[in-house]
C-alpha atoms as a PDB file:
ATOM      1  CA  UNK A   1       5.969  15.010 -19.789  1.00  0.00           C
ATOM      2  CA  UNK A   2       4.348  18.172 -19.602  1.00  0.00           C
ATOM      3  CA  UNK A   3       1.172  17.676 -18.523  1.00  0.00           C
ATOM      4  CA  UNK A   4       2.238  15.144 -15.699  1.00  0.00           C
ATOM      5  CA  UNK A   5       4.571  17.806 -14.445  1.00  0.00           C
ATOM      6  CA  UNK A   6       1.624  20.059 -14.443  1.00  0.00           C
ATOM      7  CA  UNK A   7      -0.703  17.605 -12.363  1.00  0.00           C
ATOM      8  CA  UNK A   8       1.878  17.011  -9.598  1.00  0.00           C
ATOM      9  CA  UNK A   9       1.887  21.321  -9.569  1.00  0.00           C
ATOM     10  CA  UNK A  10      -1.951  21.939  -9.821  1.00  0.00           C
ATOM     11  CA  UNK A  11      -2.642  19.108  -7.019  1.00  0.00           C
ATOM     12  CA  UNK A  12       0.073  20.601  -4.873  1.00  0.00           C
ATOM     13  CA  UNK A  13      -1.254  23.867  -5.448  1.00  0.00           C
ATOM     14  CA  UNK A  14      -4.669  22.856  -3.674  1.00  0.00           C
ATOM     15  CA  UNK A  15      -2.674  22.365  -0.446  1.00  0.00           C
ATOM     16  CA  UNK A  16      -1.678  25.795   1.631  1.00  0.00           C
ATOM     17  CA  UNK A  17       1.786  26.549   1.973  1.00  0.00           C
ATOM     18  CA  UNK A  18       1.245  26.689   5.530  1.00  0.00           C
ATOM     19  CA  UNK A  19       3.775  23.231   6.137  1.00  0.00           C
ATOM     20  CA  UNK A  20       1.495  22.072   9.131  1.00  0.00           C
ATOM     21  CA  UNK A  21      -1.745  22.317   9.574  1.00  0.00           C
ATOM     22  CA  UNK A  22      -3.557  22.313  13.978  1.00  0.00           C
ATOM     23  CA  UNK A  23      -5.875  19.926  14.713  1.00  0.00           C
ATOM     24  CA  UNK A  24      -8.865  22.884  14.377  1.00  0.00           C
ATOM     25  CA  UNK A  25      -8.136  23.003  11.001  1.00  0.00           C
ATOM     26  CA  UNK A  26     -10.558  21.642   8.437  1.00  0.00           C
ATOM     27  CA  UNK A  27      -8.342  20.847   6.009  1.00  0.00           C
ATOM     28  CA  UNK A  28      -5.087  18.479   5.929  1.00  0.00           C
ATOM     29  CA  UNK A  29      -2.207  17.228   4.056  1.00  0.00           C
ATOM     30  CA  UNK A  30       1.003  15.137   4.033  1.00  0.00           C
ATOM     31  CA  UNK A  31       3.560  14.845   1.461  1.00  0.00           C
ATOM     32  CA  UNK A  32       6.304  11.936   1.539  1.00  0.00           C
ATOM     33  CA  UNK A  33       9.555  12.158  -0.721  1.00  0.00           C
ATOM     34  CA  UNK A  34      11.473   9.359  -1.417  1.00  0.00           C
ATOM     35  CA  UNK A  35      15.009   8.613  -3.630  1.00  0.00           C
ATOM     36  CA  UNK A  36      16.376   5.387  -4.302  1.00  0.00           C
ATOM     37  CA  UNK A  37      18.828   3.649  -5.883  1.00  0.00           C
ATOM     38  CA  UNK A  38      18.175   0.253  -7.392  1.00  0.00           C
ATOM     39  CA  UNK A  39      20.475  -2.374  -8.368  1.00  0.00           C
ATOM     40  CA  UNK A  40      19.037  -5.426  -9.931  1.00  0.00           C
ATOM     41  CA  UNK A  41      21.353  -8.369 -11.323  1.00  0.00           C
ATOM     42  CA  UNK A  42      19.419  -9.039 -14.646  1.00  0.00           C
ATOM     43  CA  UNK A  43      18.879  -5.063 -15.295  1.00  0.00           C
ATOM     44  CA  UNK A  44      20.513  -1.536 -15.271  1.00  0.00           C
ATOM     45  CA  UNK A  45      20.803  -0.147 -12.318  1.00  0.00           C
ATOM     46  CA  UNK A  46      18.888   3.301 -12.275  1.00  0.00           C
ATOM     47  CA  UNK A  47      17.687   5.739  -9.723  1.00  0.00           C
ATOM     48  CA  UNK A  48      14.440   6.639  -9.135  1.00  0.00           C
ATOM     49  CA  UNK A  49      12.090   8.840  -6.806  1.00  0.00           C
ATOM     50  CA  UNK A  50       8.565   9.154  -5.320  1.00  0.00           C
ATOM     51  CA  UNK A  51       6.321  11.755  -4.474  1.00  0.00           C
ATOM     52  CA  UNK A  52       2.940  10.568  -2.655  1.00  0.00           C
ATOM     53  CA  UNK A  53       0.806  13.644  -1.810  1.00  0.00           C
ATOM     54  CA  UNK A  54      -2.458  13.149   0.674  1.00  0.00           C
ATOM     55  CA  UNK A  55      -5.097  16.020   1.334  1.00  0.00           C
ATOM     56  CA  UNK A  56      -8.615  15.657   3.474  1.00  0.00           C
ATOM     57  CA  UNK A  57     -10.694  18.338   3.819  1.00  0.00           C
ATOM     58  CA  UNK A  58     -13.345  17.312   6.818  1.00  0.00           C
ATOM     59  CA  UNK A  59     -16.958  18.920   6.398  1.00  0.00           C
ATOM     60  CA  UNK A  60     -17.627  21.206   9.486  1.00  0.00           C
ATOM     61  CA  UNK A  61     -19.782  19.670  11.640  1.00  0.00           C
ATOM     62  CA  UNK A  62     -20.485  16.273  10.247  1.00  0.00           C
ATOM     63  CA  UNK A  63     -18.426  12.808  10.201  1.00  0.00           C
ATOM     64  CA  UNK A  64     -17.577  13.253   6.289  1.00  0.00           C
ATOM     65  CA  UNK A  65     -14.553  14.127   4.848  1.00  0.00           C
ATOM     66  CA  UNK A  66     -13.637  14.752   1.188  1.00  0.00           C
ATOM     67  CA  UNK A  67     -10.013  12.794   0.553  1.00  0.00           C
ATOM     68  CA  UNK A  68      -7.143  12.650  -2.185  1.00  0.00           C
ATOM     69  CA  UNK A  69      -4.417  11.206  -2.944  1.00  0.00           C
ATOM     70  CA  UNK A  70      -1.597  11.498  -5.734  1.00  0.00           C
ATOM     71  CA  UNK A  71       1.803   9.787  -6.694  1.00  0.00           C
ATOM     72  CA  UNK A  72       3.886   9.498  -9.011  1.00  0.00           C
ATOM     73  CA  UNK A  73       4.782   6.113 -11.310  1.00  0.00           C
ATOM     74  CA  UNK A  74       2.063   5.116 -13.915  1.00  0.00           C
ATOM     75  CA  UNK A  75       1.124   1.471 -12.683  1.00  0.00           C
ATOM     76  CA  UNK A  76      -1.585  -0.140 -10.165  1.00  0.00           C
ATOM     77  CA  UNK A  77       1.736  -1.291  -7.886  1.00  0.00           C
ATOM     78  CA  UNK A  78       4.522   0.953  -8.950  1.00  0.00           C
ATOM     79  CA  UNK A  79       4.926   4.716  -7.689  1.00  0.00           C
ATOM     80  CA  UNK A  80       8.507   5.293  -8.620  1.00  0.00           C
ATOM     81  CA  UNK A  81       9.124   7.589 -11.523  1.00  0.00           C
ATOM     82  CA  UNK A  82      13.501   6.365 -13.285  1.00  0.00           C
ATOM     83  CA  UNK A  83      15.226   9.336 -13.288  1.00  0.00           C
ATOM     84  CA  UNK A  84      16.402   9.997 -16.904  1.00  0.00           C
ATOM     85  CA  UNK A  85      13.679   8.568 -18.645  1.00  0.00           C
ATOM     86  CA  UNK A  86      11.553  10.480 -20.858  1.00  0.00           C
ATOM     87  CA  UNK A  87       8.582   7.878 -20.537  1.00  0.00           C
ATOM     88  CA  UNK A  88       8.405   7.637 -17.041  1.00  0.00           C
ATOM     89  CA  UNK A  89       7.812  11.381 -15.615  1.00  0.00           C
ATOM     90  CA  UNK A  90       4.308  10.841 -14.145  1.00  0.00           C
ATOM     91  CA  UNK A  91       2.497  12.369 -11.574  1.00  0.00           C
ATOM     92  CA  UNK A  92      -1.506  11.114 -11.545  1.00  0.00           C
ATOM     93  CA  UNK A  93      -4.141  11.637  -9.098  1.00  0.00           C
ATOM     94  CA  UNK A  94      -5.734   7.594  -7.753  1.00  0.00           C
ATOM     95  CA  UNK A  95      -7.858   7.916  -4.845  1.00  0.00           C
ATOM     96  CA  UNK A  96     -10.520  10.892  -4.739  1.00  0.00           C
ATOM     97  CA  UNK A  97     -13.528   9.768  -2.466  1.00  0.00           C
ATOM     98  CA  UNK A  98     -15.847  10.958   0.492  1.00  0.00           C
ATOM     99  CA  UNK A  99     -15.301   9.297   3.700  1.00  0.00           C
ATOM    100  CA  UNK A 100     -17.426   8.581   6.837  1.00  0.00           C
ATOM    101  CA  UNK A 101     -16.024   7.617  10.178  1.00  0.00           C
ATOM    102  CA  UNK A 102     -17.869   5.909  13.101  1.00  0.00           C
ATOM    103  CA  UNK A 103     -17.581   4.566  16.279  1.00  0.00           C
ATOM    104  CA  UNK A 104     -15.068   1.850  17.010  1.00  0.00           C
ATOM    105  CA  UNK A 105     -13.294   2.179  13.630  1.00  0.00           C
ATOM    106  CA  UNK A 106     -15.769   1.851  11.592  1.00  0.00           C
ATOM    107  CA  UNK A 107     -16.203   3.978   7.917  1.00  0.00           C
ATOM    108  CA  UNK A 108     -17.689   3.981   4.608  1.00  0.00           C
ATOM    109  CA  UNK A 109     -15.582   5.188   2.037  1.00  0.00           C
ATOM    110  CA  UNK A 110     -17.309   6.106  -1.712  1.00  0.00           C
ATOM    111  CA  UNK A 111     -15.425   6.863  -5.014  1.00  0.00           C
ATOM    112  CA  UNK A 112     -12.207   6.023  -6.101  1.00  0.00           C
ATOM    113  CA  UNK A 113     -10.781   4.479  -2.751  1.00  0.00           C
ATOM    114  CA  UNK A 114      -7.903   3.122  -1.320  1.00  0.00           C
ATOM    115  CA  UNK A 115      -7.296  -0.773  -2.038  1.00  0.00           C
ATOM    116  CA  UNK A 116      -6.854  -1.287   2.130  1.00  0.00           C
ATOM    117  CA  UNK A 117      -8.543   0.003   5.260  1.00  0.00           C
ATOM    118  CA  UNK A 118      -5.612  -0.181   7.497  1.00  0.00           C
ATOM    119  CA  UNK A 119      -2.556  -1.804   7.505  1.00  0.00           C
ATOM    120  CA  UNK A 120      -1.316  -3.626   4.334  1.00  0.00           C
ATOM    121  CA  UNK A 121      -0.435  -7.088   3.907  1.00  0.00           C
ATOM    122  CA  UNK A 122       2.319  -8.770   1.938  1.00  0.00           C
ATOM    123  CA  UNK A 123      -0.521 -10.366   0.111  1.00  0.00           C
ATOM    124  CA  UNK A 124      -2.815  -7.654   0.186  1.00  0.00           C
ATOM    125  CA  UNK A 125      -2.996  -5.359  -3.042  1.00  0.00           C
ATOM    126  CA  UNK A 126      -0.768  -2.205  -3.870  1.00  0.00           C
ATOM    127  CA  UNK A 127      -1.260   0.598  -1.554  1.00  0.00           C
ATOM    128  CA  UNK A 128      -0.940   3.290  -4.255  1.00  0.00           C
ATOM    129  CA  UNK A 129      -3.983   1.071  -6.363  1.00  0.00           C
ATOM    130  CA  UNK A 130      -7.250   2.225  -6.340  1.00  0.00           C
ATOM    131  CA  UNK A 131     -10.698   0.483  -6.268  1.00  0.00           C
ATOM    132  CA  UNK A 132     -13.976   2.439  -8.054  1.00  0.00           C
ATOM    133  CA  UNK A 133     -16.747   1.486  -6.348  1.00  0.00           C
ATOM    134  CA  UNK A 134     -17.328   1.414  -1.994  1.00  0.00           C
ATOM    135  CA  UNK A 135     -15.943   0.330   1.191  1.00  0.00           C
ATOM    136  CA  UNK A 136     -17.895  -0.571   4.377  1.00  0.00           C
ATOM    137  CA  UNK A 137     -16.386  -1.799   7.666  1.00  0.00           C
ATOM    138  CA  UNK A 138     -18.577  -2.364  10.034  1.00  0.00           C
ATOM    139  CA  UNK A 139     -16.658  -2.863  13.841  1.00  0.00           C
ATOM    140  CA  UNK A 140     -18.543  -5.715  15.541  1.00  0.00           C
ATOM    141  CA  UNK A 141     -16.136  -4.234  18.806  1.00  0.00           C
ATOM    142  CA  UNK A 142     -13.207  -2.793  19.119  1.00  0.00           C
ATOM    143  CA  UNK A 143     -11.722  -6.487  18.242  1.00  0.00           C
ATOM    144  CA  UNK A 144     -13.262  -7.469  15.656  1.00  0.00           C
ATOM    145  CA  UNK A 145     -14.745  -5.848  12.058  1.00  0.00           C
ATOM    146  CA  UNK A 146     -16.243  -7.126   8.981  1.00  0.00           C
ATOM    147  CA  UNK A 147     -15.081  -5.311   5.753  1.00  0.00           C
ATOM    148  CA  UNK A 148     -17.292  -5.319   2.235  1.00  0.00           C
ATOM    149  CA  UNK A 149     -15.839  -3.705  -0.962  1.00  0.00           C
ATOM    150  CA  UNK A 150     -17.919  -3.593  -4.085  1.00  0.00           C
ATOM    151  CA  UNK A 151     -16.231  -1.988  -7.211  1.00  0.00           C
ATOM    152  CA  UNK A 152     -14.238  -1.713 -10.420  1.00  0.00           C
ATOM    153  CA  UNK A 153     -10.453  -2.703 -10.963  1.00  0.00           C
ATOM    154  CA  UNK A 154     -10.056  -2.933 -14.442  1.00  0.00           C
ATOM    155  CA  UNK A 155      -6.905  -1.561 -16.287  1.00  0.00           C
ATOM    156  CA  UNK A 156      -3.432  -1.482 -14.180  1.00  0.00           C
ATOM    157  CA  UNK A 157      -2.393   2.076 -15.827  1.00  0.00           C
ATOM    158  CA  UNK A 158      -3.063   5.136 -13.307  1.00  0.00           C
ATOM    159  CA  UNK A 159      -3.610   7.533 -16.128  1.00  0.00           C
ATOM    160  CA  UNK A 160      -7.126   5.397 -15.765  1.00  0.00           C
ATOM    161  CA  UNK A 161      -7.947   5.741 -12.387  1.00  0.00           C
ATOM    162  CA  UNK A 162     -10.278   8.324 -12.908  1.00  0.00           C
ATOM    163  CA  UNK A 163     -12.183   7.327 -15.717  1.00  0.00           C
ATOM    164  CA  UNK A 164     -15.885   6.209 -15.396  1.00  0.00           C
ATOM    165  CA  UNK A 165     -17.120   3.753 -13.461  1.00  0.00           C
ATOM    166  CA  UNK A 166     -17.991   0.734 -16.109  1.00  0.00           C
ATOM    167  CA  UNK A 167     -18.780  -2.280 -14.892  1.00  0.00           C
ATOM    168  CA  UNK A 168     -19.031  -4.328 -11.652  1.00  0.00           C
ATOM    169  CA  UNK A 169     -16.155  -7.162 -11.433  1.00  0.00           C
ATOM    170  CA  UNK A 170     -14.067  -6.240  -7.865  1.00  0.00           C
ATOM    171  CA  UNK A 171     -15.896  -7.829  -4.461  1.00  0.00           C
ATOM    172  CA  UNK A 172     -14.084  -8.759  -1.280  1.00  0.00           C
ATOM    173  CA  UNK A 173     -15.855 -10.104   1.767  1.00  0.00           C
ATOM    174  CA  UNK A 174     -13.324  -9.846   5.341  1.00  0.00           C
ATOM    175  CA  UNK A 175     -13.449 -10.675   8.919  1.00  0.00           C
ATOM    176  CA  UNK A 176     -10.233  -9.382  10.982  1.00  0.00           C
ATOM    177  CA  UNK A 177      -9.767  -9.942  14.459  1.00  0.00           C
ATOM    178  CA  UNK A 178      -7.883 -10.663  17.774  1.00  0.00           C
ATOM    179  CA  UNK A 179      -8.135 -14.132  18.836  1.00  0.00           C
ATOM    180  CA  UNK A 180      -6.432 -12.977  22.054  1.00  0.00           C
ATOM    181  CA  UNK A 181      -3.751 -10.242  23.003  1.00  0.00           C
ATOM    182  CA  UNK A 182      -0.897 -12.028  21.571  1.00  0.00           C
ATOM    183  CA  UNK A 183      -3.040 -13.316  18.195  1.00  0.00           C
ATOM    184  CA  UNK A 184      -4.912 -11.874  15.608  1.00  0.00           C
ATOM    185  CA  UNK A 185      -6.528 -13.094  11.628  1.00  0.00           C
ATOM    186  CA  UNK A 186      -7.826 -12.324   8.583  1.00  0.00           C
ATOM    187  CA  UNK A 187      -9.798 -13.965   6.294  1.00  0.00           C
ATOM    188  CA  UNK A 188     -11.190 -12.896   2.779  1.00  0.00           C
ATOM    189  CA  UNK A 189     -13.267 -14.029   0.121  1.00  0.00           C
ATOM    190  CA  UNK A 190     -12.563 -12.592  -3.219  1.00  0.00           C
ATOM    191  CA  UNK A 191     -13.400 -11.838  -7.019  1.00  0.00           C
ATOM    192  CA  UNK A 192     -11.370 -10.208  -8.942  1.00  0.00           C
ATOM    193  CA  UNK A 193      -9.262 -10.254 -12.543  1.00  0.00           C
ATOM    194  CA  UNK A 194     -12.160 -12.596 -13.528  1.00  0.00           C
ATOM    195  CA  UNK A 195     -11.148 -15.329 -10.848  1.00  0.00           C
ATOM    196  CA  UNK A 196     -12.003 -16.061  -7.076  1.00  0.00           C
ATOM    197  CA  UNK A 197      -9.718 -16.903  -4.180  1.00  0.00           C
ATOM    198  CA  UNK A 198      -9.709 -17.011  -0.561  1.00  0.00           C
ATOM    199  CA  UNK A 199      -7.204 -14.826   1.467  1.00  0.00           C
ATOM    200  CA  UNK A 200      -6.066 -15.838   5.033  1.00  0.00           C
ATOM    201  CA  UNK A 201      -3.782 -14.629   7.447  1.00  0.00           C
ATOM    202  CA  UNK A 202      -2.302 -15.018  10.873  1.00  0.00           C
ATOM    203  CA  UNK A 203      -0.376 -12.740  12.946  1.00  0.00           C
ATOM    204  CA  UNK A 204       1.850 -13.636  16.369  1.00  0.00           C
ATOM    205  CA  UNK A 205       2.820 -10.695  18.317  1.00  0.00           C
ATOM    206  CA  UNK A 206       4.337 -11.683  22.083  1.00  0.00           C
ATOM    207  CA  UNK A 207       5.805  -9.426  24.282  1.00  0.00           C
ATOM    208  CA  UNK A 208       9.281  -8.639  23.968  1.00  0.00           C
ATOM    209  CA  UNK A 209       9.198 -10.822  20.897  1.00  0.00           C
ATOM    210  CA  UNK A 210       9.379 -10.384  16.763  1.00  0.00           C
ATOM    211  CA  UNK A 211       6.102 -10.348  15.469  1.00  0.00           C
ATOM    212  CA  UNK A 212       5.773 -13.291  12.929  1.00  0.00           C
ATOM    213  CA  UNK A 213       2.952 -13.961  10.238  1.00  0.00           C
ATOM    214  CA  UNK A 214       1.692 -16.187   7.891  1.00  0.00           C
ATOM    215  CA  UNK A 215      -0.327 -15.209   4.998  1.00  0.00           C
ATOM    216  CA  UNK A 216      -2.096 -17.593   2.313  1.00  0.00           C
ATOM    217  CA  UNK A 217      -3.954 -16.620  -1.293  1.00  0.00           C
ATOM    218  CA  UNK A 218      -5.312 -19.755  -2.722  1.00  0.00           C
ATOM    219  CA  UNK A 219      -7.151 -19.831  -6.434  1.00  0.00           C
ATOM    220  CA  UNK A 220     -10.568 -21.074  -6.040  1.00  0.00           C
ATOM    221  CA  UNK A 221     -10.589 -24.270  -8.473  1.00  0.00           C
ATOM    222  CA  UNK A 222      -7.556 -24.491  -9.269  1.00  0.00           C
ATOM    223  CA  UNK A 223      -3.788 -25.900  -7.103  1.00  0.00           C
ATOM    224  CA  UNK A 224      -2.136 -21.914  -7.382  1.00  0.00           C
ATOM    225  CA  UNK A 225      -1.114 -20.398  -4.593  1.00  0.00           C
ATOM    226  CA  UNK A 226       0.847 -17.694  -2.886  1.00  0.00           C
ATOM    227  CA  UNK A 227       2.198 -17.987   0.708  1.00  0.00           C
ATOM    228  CA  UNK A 228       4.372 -15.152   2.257  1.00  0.00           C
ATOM    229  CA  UNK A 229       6.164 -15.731   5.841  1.00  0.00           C
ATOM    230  CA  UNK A 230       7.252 -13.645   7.892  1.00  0.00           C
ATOM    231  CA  UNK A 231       9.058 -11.668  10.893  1.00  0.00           C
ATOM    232  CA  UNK A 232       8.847  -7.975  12.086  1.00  0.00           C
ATOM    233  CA  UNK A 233      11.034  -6.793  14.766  1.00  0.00           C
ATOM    234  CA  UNK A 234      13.615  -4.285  15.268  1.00  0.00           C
ATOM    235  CA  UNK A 235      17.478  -3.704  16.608  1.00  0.00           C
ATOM    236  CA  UNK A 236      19.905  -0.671  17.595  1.00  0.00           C
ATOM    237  CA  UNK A 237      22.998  -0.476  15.228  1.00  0.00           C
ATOM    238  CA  UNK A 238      25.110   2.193  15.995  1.00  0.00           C
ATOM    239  CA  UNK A 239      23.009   3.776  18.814  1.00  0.00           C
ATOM    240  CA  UNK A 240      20.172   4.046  16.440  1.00  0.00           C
ATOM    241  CA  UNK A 241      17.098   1.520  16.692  1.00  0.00           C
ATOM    242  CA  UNK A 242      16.467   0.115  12.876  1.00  0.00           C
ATOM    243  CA  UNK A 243      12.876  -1.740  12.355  1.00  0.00           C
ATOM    244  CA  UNK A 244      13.679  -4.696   9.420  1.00  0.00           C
ATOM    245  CA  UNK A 245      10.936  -6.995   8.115  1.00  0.00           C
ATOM    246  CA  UNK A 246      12.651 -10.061   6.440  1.00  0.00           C
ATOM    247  CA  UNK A 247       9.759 -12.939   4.388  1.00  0.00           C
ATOM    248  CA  UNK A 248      10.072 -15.663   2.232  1.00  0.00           C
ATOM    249  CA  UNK A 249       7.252 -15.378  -0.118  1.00  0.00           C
ATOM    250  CA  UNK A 250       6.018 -18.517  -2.812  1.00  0.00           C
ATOM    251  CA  UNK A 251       4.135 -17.778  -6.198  1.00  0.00           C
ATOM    252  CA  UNK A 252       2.741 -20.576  -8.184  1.00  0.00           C
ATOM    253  CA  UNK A 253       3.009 -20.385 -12.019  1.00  0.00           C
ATOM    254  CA  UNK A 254       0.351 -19.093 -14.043  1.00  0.00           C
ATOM    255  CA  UNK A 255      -1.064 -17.478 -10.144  1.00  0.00           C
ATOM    256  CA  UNK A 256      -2.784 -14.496 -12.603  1.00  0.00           C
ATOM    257  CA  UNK A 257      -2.784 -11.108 -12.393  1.00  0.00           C
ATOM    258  CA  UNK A 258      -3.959 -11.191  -8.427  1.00  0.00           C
ATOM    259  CA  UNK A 259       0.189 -11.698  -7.222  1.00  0.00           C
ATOM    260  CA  UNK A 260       1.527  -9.162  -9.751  1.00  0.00           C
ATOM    261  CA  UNK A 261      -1.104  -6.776  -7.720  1.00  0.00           C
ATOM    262  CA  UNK A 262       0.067  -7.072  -4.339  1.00  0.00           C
ATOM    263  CA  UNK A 263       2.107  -5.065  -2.310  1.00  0.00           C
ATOM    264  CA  UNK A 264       5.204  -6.777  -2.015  1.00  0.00           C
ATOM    265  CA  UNK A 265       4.963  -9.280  -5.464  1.00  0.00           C
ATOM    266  CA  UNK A 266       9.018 -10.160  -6.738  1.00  0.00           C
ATOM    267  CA  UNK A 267       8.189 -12.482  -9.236  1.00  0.00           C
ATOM    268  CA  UNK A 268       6.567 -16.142  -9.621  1.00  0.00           C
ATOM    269  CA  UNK A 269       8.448 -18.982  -7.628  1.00  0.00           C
ATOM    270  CA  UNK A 270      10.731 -18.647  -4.622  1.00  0.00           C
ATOM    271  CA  UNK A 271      11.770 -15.106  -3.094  1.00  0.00           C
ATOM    272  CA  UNK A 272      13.452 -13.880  -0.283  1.00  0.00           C
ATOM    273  CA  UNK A 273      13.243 -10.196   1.209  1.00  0.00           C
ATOM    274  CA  UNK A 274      15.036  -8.443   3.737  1.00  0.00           C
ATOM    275  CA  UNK A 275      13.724  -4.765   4.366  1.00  0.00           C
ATOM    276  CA  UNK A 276      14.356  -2.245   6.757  1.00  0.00           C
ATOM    277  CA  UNK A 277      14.457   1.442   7.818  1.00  0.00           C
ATOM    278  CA  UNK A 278      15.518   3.742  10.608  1.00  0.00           C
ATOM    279  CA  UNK A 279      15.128   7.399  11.179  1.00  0.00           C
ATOM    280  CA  UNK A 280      18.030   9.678  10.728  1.00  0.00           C
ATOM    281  CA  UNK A 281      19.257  13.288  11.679  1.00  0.00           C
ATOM    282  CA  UNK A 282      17.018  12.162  15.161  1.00  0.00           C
ATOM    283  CA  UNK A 283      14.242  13.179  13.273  1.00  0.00           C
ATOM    284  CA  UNK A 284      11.061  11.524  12.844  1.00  0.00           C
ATOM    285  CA  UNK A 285      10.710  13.371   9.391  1.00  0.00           C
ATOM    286  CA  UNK A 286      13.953  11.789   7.581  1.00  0.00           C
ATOM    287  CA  UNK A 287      14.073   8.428   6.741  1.00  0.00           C
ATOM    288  CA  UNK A 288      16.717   5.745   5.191  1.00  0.00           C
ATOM    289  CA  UNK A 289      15.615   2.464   4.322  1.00  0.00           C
ATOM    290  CA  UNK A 290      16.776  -0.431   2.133  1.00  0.00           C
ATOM    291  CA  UNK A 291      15.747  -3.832   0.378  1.00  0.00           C
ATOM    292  CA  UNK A 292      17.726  -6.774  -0.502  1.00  0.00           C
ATOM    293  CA  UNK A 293      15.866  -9.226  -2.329  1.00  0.00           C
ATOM    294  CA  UNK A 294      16.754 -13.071  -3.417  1.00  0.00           C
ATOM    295  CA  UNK A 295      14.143 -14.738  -6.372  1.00  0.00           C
ATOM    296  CA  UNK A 296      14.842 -17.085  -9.518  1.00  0.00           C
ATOM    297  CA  UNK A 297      18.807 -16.818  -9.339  1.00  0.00           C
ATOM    298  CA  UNK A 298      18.900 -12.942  -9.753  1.00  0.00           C
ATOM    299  CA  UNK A 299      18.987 -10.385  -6.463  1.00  0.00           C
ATOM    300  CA  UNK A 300      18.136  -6.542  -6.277  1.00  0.00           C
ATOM    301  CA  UNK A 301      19.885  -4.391  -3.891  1.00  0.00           C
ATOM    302  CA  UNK A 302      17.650  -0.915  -2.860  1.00  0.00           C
ATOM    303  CA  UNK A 303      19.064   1.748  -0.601  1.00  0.00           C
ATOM    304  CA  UNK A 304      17.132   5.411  -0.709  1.00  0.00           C
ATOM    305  CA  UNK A 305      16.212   7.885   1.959  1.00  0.00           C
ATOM    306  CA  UNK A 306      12.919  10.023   2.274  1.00  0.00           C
ATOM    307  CA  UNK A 307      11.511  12.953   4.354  1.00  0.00           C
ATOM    308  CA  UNK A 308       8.000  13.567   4.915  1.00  0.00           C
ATOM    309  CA  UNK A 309       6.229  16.876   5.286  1.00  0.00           C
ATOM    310  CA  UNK A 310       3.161  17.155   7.719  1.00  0.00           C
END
């Protein structure tokens, strides 16, 4: 307990007190704070909290930048430390990694990097995992870009994230891009946790319109599967606009580690999500959001607020 509480101090010690940083600057940071309460029908209830803590420091005169990233939580996909609990008080450093950015979006990022180079999908992996090894996107125009990740994702516990680089056994292969200005896909190939599978995804976003999507992992060989669907959209309640994102996702049996990976994994079968969030105190710093989820005959009910420093 002590020495995670002494990580989360040394790491924020390495940013300035200074809470916002001009664009001159060199160096930058943003901390988010989250606390929750979580309700789930087959557990204790418990609350919990989250502290995610981002630094870059850009090399003068040059394209490179030197990044970070901490949280708390002790797992590939969970960043939430229970309040209460003795064995869950963690604060560990993933991502540290030098970064180059190019023209049109696209970068090369070396070390222990992020698991996504933009936004995540249901059925993409964890945000707050980590990859050792290197990305390289490569924008073909401002439309399309070609992504290539060769690496390391071994062990699942974050107290690991840093150790040596052993062996070769993470590679994804992706093409994204806009079919037209209302469309846009992905498609992956990948190996990892000893398998393969192919990744696909398709995204519908008309003016004035939710934005639905369609995502599909399939097991190369073998029947499993995992399809998420979805809509995106938002509504004003109470004078104040709320964004919600509401999916039914499907998990075949025996999938493998790759769905208990992913950003938004309930549990093998049938689910049902509802999530959403709206500022509050008119403040684009403060935050409530909540989570209902529906999977296997049991719910869980999440409610929490955050604020973010920048």
């Amino acid at each position: 307990m002590a020495a995670s509480r002494f990580t989360l101090i040394a790491f924020l010690l390495i940013i300035p007190m200074h809470p916002v940083f001009s664009a001159d600057d060199n160096l930058e940071y943003k901390v988010q704070t989250q606390l929750r309460f979580d309700d789930r029908s087959n557990r204790e209830h418990r609350f919990q909290y989250r502290v995610r803590a981002y630094s870059a420091f850009h090399i003068p005169n040059s394209k490179w930048s030197i990044n970070a990233f901490g949280v708390t939580g002790n797992e590939f996909s969970s960043s939430y430390n229970t309040i209460d609990s003795d064995i869950s008080n963690h604060f560990k450093l993933r991502h540290i990694y030098f970064k180059h950015t190019g023209a049109l979006g696209s970068k090369t990022e070396i070390g222990v990097i992020p698991t996504y180079k933009g936004r995540v999908s249901s059925s993409g992996l964890a945000k707050d995992g980590w990859i050792k090894g290197a990305r390289h996107v490569y924008a073909y125009s401002s439309k399309t870009k070609f992504e290539m990740v060769l690496g390391e994702l071994e062990d699942d516990q974050a107290e690991t994230a840093l150790d040596a680089f052993k062996k070769l056994n993470y590679v994804e292969l992706e093409m994204s891009s806009y079919i037209n200005d209302v469309s846009s896909y992905e498609i992956s190939l990948e190996r990892m946790t000893q398998a393969n599978f192919v990744r696909a995804e398709y995204r519908l976003f008309l003016a004035h319109s939710p934005i639905y999507s369609f995502e599909l992992i399939s097991r190369v060989s073998t029947s499993k599967t995992k399809v998420v669907i979805g809509i995106e959209d938002s509504l004003t309640l109470f004078a104040t606009d709320v964004a919600y994102y509401a999916y039914y996702s499907y998990v075949s049996d025996n999938f493998g580690a790759r769905a208990e990976l992913t950003e938004d994994f309930i549990t093998t079968g049938h689910g049902l999500s509802i999530e959403s969030d709206t500022a509050l105190f008119n403040s684009k710093n403060w935050k409530a959001f909540a989570r209902f989820d529906l999977f296997d005959q049991n719910s869980r009910f999440i409610l929490g607020v955050g604020y973010t420093f920048e």
